[in-house]
N, C-alpha and C. Protein backbone atom coordinates (compact mmCIF):
# COMPACT_ATOMS: atom_id res chain seq x y z
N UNK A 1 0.86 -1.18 0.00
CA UNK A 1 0.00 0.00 0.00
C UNK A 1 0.90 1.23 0.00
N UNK A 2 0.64 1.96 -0.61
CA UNK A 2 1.09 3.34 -1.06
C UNK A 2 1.21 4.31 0.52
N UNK A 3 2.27 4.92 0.83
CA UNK A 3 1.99 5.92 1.82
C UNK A 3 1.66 6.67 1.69
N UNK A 4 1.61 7.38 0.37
CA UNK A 4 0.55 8.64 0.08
C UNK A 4 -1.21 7.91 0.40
N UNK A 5 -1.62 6.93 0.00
CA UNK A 5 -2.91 6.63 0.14
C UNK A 5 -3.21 6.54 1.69
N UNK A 6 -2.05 5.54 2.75
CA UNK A 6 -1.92 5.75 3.93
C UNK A 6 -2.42 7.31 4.43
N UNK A 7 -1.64 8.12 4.49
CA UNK A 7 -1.29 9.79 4.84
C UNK A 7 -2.69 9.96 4.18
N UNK A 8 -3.27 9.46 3.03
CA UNK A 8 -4.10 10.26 2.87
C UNK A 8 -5.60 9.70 3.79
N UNK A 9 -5.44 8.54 4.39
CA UNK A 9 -6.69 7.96 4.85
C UNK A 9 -6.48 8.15 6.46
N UNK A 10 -5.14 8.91 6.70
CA UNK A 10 -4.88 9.18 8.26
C UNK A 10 -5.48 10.30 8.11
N UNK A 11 -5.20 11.24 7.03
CA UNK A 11 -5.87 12.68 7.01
C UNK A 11 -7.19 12.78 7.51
N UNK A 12 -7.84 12.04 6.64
CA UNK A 12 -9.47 12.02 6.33
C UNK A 12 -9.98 11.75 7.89
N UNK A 13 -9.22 10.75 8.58
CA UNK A 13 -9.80 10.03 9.88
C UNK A 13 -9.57 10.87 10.88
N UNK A 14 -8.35 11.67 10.58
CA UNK A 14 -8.25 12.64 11.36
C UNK A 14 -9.40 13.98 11.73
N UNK A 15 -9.53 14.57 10.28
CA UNK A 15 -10.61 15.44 10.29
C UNK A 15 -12.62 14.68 10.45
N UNK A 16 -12.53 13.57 10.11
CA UNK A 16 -13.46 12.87 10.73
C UNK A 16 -13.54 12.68 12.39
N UNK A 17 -12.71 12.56 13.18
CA UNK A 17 -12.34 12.98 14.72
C UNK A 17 -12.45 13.97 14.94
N UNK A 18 -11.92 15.04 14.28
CA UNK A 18 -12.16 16.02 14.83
C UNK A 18 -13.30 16.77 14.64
N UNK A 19 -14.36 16.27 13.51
CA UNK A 19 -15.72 16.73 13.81
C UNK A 19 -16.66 16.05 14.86
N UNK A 20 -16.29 14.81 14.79
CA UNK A 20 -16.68 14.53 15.97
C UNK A 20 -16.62 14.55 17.56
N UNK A 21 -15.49 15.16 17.37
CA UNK A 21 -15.37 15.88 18.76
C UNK A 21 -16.00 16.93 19.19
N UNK A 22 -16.07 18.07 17.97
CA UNK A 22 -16.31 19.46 17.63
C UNK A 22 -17.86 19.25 18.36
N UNK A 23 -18.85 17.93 17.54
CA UNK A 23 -20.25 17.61 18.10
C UNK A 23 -20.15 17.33 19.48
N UNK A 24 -19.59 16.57 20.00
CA UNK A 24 -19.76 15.69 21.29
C UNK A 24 -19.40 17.14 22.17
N UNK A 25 -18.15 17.74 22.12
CA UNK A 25 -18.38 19.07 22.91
C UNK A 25 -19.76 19.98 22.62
N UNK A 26 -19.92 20.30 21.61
CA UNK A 26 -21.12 21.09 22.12
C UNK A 26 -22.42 20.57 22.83
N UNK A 27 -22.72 19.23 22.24
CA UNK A 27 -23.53 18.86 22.58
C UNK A 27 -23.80 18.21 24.19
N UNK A 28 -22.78 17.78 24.66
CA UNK A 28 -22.44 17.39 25.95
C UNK A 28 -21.32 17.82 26.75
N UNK A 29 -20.39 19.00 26.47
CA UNK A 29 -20.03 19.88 26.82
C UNK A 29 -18.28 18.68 27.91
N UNK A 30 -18.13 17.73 27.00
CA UNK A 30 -17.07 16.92 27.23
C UNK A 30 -15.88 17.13 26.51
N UNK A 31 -14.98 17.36 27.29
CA UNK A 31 -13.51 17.84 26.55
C UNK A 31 -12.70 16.90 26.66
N UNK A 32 -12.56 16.48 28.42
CA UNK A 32 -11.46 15.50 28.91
C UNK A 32 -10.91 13.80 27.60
N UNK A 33 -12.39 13.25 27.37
CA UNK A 33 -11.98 12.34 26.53
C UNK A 33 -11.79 12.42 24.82
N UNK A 34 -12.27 13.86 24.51
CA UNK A 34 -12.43 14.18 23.18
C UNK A 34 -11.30 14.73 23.00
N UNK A 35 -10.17 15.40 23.87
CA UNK A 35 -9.09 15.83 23.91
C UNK A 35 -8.02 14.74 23.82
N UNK A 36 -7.90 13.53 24.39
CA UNK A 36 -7.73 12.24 24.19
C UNK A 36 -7.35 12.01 23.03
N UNK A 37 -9.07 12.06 22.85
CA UNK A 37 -9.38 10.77 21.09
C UNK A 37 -8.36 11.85 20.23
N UNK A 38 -8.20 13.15 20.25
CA UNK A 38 -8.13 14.15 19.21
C UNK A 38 -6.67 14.37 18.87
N UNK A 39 -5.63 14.36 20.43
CA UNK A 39 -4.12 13.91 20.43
C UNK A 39 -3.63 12.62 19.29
N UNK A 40 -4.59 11.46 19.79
CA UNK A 40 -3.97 10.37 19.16
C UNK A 40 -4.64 10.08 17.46
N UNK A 41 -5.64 10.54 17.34
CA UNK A 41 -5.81 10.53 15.91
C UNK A 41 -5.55 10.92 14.87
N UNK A 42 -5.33 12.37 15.68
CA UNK A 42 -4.22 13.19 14.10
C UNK A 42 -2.72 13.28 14.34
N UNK A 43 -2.46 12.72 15.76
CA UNK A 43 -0.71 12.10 15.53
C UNK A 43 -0.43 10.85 14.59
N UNK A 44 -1.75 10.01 13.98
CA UNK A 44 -1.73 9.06 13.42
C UNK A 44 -0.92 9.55 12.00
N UNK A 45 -1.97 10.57 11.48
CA UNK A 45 -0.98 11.10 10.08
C UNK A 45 -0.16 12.11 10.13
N UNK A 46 -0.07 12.66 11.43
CA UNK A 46 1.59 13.38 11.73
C UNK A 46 2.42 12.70 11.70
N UNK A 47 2.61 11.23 11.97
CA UNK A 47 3.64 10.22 12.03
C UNK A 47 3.99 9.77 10.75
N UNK A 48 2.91 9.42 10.33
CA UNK A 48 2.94 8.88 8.74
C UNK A 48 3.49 10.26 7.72
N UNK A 49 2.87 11.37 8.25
CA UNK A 49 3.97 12.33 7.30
C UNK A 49 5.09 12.32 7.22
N UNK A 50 5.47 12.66 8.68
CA UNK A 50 6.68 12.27 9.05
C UNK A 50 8.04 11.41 8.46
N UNK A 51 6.98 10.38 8.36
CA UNK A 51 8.04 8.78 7.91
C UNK A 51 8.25 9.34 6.29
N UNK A 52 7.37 9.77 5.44
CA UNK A 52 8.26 10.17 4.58
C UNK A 52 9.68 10.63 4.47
N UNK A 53 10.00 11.35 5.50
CA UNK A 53 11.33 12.26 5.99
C UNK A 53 12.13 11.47 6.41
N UNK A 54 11.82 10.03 6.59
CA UNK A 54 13.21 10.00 7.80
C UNK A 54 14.64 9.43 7.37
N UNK A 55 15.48 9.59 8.56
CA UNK A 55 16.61 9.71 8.00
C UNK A 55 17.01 8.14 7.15
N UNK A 56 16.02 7.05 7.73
CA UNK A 56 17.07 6.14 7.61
C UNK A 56 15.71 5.02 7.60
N UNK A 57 16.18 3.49 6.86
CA UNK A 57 14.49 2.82 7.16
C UNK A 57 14.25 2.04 8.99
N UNK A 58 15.50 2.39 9.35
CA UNK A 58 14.98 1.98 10.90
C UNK A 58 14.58 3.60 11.80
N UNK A 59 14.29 4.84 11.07
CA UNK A 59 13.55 5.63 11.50
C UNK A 59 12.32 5.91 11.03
N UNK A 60 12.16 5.18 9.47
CA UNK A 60 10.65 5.33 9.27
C UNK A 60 9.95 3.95 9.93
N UNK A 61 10.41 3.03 10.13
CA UNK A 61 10.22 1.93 11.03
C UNK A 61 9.37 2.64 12.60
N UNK A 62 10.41 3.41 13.26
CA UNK A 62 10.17 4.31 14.08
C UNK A 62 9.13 4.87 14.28
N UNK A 63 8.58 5.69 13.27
CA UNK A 63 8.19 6.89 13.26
C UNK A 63 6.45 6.27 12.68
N UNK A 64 6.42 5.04 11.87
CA UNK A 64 5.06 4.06 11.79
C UNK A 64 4.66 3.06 13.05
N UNK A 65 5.40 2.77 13.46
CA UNK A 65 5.14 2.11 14.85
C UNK A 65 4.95 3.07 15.98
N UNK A 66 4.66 4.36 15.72
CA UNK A 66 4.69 5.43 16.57
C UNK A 66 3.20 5.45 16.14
N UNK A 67 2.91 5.57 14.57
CA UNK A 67 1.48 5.72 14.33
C UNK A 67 0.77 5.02 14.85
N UNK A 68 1.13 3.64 14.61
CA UNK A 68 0.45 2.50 15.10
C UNK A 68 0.29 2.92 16.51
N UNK A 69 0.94 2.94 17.65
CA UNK A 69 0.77 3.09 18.88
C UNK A 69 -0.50 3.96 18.82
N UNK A 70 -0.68 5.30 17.97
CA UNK A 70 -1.36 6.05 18.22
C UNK A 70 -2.52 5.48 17.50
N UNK A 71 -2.97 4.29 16.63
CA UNK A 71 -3.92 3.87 16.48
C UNK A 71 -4.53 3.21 17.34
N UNK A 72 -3.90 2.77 17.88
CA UNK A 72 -4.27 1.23 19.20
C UNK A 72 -5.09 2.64 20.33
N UNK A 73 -4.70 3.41 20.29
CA UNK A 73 -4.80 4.29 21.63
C UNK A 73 -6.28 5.05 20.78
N UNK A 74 -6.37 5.59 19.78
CA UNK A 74 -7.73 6.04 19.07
C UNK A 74 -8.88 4.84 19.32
N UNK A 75 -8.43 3.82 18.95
CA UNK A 75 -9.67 2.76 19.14
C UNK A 75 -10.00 2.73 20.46
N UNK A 76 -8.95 2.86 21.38
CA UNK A 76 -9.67 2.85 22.70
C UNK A 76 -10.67 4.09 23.41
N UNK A 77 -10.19 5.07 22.83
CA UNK A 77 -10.89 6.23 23.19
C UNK A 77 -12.06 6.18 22.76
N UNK A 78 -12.23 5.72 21.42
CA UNK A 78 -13.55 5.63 20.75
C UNK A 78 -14.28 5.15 21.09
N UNK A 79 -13.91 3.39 21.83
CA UNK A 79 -14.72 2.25 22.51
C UNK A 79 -14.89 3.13 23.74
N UNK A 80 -14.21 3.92 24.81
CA UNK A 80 -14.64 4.72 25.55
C UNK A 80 -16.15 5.88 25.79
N UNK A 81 -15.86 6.59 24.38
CA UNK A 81 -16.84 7.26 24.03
C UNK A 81 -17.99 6.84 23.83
N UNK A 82 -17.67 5.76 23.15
CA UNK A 82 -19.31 4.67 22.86
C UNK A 82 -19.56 4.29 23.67
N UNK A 83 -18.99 3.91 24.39
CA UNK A 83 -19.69 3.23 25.78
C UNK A 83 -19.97 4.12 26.73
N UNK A 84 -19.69 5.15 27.13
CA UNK A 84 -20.06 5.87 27.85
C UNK A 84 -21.42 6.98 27.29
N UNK A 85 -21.93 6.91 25.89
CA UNK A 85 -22.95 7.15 25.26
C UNK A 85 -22.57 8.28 24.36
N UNK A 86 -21.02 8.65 24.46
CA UNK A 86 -21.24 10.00 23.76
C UNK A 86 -21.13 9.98 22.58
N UNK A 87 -21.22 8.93 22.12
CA UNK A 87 -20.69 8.37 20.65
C UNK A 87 -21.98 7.61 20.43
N UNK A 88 -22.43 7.81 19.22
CA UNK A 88 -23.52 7.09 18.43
C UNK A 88 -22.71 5.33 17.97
N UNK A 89 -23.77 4.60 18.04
CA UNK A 89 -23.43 3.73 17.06
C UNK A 89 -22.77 3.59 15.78
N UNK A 90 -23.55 4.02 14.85
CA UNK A 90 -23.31 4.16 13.48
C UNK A 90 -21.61 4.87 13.41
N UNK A 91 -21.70 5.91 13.91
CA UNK A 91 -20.08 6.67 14.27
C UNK A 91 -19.14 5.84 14.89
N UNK A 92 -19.50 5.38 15.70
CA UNK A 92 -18.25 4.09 16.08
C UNK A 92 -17.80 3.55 15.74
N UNK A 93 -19.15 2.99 14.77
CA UNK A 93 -18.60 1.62 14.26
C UNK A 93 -17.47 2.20 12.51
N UNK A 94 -18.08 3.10 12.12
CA UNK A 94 -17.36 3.84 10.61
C UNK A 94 -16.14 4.20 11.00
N UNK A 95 -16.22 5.20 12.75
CA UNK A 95 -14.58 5.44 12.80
C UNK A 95 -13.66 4.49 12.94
N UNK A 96 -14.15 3.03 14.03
CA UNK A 96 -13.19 1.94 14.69
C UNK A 96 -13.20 1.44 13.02
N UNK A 97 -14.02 1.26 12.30
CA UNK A 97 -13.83 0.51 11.01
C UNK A 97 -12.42 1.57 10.45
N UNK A 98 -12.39 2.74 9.90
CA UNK A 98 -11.28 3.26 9.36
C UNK A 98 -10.17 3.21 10.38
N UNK A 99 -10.38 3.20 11.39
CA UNK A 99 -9.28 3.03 12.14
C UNK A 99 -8.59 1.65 12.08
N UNK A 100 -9.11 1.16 11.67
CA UNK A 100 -9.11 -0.64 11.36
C UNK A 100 -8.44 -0.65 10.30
N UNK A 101 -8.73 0.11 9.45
CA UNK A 101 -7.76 0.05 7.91
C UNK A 101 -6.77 0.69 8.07
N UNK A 102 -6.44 1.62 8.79
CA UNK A 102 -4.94 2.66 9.06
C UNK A 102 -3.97 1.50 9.25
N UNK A 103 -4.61 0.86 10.78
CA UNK A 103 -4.15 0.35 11.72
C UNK A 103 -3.39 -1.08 10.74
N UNK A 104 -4.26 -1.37 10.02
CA UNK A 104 -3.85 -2.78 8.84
C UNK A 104 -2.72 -2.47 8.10
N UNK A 105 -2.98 -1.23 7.87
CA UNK A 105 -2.20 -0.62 6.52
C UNK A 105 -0.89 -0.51 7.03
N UNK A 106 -0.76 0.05 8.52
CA UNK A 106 0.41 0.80 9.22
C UNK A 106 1.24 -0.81 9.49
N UNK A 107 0.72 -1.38 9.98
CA UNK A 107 1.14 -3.39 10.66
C UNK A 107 1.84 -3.92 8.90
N UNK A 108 0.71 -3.74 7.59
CA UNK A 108 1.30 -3.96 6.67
C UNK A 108 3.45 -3.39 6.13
N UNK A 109 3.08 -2.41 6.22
CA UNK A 109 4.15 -1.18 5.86
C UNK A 109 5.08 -1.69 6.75
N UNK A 110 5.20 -1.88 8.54
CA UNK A 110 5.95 -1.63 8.85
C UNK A 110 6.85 -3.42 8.69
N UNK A 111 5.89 -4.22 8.87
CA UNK A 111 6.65 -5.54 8.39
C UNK A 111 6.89 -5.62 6.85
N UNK A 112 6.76 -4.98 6.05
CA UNK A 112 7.22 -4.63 4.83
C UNK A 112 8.57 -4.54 4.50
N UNK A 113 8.91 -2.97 5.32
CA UNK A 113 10.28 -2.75 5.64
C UNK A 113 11.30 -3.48 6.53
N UNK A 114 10.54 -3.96 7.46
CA UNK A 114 11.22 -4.84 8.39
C UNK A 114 11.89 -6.70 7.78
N UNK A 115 11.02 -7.07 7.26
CA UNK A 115 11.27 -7.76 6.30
C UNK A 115 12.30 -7.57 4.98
N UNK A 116 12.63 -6.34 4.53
CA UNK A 116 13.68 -5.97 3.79
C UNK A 116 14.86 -5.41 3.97
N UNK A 117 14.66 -4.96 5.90
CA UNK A 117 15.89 -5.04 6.07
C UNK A 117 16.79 -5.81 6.64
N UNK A 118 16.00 -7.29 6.82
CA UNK A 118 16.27 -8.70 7.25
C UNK A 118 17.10 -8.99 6.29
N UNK A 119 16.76 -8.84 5.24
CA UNK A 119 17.23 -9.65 4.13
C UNK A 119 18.63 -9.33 3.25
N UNK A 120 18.84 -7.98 4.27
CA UNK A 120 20.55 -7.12 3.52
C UNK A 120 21.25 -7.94 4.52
């Protein structure tokens, strides 16, 4: 999978979080966990930008397993939110679903590289 398509589906999930936060604050006037979800979701494609840059492939290694961390940590916030009601169904399930594909994509990529630099 392409890291531009990556970066570009961290983007999207990102600004998808953050409207949904934008709702859940006004509407229930909750910051503490929407501040949370909102750290780790758009560090998802700050990381992945990132890894374009890096110096070396055991820093873009780095710098995707950083995303990843920050995916594992979005799904939990989300399962948080839903369960605690501030999160609709239907929204849960579309964000944990794209978060599901980052999260695939990021596990793909990084044993990708890891795998090729086994092999020098």
């Amino acid at each position: 999978m392409s890291n531009s398509i990556m970066l570009d589906k961290s983007k999207d999930f990102a600004v998808d979080v953050v409207n949904v936060c934008k709702k859940i604050r006004q509407n229930h006037k909750e910051v503490i966990m929407t501040n949370q979800l909102l750290r780790c979701a758009t560090s998802i494609g700050a990381n992945v930008h990132e890894s374009k840059y890096a110096q070396s492939k055991a820093d873009f290694v780095s710098k995707m397993q950083i995303a990843l961390k920050e995916c594992y940590e979005s799904e939990y916030w989300l399962e948080i939110l839903f369960r605690t009601k501030y999160l609709p169904n239907e929204q849960y399930t579309l964000l944990l679903s794209n978060c599901g594909n980052i999260r695939r994509m990021l596990i793909s990529s990084i044993n990708t590289v890891k795998s090729n630099l086994a092999k020098k």
